[in-house]
N, C-alpha and C. Protein backbone atom coordinates (compact mmCIF):
# COMPACT_ATOMS: atom_id res chain seq x y z
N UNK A 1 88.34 -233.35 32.96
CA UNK A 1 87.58 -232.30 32.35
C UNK A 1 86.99 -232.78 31.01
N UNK A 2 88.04 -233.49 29.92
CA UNK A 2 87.48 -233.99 29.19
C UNK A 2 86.18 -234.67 29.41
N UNK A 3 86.36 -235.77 29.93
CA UNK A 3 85.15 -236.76 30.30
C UNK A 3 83.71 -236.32 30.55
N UNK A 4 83.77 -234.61 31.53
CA UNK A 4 83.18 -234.27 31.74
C UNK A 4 81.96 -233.84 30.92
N UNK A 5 82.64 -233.09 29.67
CA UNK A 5 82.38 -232.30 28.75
C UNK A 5 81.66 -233.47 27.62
N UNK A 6 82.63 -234.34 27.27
CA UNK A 6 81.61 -235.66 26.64
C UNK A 6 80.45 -236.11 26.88
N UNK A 7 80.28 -236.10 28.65
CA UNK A 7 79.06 -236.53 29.52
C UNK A 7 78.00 -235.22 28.84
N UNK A 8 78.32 -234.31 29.34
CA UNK A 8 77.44 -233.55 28.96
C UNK A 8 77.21 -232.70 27.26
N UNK A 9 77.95 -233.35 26.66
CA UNK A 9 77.69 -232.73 25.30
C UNK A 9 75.97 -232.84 24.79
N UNK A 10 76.03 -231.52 24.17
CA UNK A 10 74.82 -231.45 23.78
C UNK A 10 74.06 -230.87 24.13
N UNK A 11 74.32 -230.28 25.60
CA UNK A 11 73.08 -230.02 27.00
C UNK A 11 73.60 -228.55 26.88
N UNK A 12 72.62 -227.71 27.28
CA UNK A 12 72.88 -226.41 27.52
C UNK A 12 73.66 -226.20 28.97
N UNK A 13 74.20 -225.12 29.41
CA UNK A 13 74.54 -224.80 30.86
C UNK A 13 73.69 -224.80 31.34
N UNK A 14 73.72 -224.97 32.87
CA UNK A 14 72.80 -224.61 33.67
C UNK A 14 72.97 -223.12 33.95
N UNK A 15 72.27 -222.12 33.50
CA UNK A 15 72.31 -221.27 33.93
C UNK A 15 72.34 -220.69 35.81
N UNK A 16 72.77 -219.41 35.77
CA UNK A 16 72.58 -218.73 37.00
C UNK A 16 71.04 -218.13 37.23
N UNK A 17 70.79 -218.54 38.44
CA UNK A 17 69.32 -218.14 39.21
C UNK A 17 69.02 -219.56 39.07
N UNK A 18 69.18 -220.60 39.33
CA UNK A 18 68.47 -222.02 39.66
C UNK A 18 69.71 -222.71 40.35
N UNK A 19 69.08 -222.81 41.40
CA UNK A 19 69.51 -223.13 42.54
C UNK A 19 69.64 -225.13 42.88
N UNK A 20 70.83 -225.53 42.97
CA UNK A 20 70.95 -227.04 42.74
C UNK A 20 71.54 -227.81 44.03
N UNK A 21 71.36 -228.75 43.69
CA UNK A 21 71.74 -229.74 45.00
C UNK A 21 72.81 -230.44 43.99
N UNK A 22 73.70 -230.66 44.74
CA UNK A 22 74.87 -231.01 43.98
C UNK A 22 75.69 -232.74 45.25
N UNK A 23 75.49 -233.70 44.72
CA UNK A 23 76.20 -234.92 45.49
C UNK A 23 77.83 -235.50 44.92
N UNK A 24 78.71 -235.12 45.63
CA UNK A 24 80.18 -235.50 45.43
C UNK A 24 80.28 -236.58 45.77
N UNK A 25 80.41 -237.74 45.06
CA UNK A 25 81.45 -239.01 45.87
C UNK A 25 82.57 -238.92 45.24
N UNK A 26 83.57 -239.21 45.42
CA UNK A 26 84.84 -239.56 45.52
C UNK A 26 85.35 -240.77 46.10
N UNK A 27 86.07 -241.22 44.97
CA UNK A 27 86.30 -242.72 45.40
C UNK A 27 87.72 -243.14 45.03
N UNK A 28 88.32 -242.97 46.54
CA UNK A 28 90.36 -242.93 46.55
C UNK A 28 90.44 -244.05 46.13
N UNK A 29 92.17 -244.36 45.83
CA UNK A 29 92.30 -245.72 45.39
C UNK A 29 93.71 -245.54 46.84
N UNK A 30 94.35 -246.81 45.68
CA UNK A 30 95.50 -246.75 47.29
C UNK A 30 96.19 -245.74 47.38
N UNK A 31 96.54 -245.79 49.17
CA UNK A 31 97.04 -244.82 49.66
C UNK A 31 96.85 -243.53 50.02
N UNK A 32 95.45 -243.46 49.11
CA UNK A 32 95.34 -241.66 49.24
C UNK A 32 94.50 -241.43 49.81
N UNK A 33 94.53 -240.89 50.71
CA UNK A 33 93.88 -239.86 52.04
C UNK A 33 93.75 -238.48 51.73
N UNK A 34 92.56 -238.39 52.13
CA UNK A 34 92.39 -236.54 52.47
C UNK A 34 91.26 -236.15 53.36
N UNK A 35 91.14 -235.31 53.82
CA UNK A 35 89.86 -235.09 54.45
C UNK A 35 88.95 -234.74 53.78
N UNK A 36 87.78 -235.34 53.96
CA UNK A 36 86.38 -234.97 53.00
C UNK A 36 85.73 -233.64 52.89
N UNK A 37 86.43 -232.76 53.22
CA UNK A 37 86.23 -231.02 53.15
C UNK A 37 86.99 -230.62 51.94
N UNK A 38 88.02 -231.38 51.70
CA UNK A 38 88.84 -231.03 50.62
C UNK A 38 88.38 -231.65 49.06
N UNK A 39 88.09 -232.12 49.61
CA UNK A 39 86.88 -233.27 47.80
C UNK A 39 85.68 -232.00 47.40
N UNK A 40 85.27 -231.45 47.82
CA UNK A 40 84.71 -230.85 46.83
C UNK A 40 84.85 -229.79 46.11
N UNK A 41 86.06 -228.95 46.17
CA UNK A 41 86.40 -227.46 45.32
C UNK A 41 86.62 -228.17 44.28
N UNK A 42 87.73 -229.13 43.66
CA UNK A 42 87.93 -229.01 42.57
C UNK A 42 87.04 -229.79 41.35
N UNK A 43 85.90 -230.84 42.00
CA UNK A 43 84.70 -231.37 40.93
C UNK A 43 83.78 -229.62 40.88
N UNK A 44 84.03 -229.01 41.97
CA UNK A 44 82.42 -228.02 41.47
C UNK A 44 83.08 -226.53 40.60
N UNK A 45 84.57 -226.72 40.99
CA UNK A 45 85.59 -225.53 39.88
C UNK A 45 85.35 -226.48 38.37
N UNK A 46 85.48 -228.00 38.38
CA UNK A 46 85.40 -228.35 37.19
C UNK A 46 84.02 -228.70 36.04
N UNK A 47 83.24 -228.63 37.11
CA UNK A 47 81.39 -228.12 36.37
C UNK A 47 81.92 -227.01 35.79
N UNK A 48 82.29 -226.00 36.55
CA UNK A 48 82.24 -224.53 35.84
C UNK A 48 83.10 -224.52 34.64
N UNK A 49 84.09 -225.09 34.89
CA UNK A 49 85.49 -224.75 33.45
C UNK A 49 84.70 -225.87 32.12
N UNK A 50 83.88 -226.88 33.04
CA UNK A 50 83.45 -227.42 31.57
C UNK A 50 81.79 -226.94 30.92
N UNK A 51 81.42 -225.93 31.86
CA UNK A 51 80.19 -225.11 30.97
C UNK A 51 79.49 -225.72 31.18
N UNK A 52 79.17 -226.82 32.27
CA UNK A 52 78.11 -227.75 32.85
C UNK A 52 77.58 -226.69 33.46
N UNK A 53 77.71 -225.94 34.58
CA UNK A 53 77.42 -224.83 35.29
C UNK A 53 77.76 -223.28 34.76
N UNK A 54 76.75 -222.81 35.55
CA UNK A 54 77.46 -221.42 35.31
C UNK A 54 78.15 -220.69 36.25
N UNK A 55 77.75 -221.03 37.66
CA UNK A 55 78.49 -220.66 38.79
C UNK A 55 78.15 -221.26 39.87
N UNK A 56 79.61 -221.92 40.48
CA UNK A 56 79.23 -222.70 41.58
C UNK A 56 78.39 -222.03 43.13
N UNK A 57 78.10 -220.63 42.91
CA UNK A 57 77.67 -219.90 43.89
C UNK A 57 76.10 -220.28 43.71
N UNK A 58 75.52 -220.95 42.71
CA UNK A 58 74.02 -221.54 42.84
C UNK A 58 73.89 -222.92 43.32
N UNK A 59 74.75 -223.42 43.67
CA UNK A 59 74.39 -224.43 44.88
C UNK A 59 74.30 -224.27 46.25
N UNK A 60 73.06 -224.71 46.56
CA UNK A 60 72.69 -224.36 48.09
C UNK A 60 72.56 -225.34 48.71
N UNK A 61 72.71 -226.60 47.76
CA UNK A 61 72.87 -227.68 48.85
C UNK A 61 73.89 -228.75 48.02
N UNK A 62 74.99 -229.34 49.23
CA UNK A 62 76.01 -229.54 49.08
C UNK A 62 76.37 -231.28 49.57
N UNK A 63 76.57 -232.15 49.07
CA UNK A 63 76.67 -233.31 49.70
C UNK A 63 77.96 -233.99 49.07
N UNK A 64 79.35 -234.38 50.07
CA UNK A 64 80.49 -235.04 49.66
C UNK A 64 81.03 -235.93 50.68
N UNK A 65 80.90 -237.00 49.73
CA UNK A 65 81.25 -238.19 50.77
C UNK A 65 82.51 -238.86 50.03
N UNK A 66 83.29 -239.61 51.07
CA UNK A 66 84.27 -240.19 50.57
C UNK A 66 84.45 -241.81 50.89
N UNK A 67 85.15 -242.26 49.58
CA UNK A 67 84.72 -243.68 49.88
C UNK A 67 85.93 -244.54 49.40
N UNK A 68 86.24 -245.60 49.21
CA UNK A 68 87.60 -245.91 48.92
C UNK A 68 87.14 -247.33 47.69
N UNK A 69 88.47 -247.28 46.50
CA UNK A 69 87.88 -247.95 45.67
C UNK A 69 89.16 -247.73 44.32
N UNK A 70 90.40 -249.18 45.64
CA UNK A 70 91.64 -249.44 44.95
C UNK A 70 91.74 -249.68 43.66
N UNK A 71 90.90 -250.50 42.88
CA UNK A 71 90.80 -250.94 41.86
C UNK A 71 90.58 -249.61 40.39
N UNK A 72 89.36 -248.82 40.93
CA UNK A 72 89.26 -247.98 40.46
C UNK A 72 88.52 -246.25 41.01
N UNK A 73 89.52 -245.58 41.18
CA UNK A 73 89.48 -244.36 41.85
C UNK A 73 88.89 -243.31 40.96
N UNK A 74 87.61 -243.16 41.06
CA UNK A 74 87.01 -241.70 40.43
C UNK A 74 85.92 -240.82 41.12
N UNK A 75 85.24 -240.28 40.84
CA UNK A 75 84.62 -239.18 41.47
C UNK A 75 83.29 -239.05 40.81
N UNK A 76 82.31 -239.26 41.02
CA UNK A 76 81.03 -239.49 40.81
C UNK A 76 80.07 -237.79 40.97
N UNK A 77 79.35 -237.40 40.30
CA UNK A 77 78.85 -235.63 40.48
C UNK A 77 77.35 -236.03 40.07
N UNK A 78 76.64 -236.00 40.94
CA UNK A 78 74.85 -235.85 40.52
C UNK A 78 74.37 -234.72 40.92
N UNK A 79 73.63 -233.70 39.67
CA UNK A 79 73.33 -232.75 39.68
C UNK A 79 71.93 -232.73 39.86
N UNK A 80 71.08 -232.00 40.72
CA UNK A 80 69.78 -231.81 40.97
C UNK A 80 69.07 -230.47 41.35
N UNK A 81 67.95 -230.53 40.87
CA UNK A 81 67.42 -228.93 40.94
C UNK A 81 66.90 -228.66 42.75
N UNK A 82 67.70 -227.61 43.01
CA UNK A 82 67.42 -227.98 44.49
C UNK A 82 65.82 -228.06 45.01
N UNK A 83 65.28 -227.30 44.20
CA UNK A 83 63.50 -227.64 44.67
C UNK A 83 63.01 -228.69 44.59
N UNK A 84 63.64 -229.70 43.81
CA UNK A 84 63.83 -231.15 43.79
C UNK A 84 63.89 -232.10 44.93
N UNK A 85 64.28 -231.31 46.23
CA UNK A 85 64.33 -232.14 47.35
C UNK A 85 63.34 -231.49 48.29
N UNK A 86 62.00 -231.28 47.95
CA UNK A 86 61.31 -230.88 48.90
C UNK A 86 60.72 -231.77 49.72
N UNK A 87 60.58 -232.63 49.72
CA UNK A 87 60.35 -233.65 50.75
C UNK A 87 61.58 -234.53 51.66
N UNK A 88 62.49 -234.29 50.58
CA UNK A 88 63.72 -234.98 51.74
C UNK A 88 64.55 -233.72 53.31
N UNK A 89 63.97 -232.61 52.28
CA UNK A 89 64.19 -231.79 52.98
C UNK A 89 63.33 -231.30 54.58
N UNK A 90 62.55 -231.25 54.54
CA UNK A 90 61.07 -231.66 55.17
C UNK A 90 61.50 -232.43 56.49
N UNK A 91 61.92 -233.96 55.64
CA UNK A 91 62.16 -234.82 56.54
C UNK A 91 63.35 -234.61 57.16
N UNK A 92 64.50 -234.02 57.15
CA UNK A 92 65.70 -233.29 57.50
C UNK A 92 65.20 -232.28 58.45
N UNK A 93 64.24 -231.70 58.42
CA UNK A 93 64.12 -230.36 58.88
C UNK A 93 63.29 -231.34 60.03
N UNK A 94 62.49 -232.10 60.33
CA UNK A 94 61.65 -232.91 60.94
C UNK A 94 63.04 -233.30 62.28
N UNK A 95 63.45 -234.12 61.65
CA UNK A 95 64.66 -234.60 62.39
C UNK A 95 65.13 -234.21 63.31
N UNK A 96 65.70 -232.86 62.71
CA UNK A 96 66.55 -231.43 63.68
C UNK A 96 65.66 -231.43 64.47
N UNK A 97 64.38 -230.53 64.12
CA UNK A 97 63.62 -230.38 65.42
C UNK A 97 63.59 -231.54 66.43
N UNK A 98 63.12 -232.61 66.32
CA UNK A 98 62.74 -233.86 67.17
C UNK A 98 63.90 -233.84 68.06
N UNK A 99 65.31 -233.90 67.58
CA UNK A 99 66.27 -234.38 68.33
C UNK A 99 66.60 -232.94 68.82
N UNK A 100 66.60 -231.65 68.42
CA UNK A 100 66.53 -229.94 69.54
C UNK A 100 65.49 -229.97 70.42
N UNK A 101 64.57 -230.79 70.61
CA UNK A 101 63.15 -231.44 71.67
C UNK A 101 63.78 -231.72 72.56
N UNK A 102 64.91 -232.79 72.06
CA UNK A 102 65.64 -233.78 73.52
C UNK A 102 66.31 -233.33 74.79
């Protein structure tokens, strides 16, 4: 949480009504397993407790991947304005259809 709050010192919240794309990596070290459904409550509870966010209910798009990284295990958070992906989105939406064609 600390760390968090350092990263972002200075910056206002993101307020509520702007809608974000939010990318989780997570990166285990040894031994630790979990399923990648479980990696993202507690980075997007910890936007909120550190006033990076204002509520995790304005993300509408959600991306958490998990990756492994003995040496050094941390958790990576890139925040983006979700209108920000209008073309990747596009091409996502392109996709679906082509392969609901098949």
């Amino acid at each position: 949480m600390r760390q968090l709050k350092c990263q972002w010192a200075n910056r206002e919240c993101i307020d509520g009504g702007i809608e974000l794309s939010v990318n989780v990596i997570s990166y285990l070290g040894k031994r630790q397993r979990t399923d990648v459904d479980n990696l993202a409550a507690g980075p997007l509870d910890s936007l909120e407790k550190a006033g990076i966010i204002a509520n995790d209910y304005w993300i509408k798009h959600l991306i958490c991947e998990r990756r492994k990284d003995d040496e050094n295990p941390r958790v990576e958070i890139t925040i983006r304005l979700y209108a920000e992906l209008g073309d990747e989105r596009k091409e996502a939406e392109l996709l679906s259809e082509l392969h609901s064609a098949d």
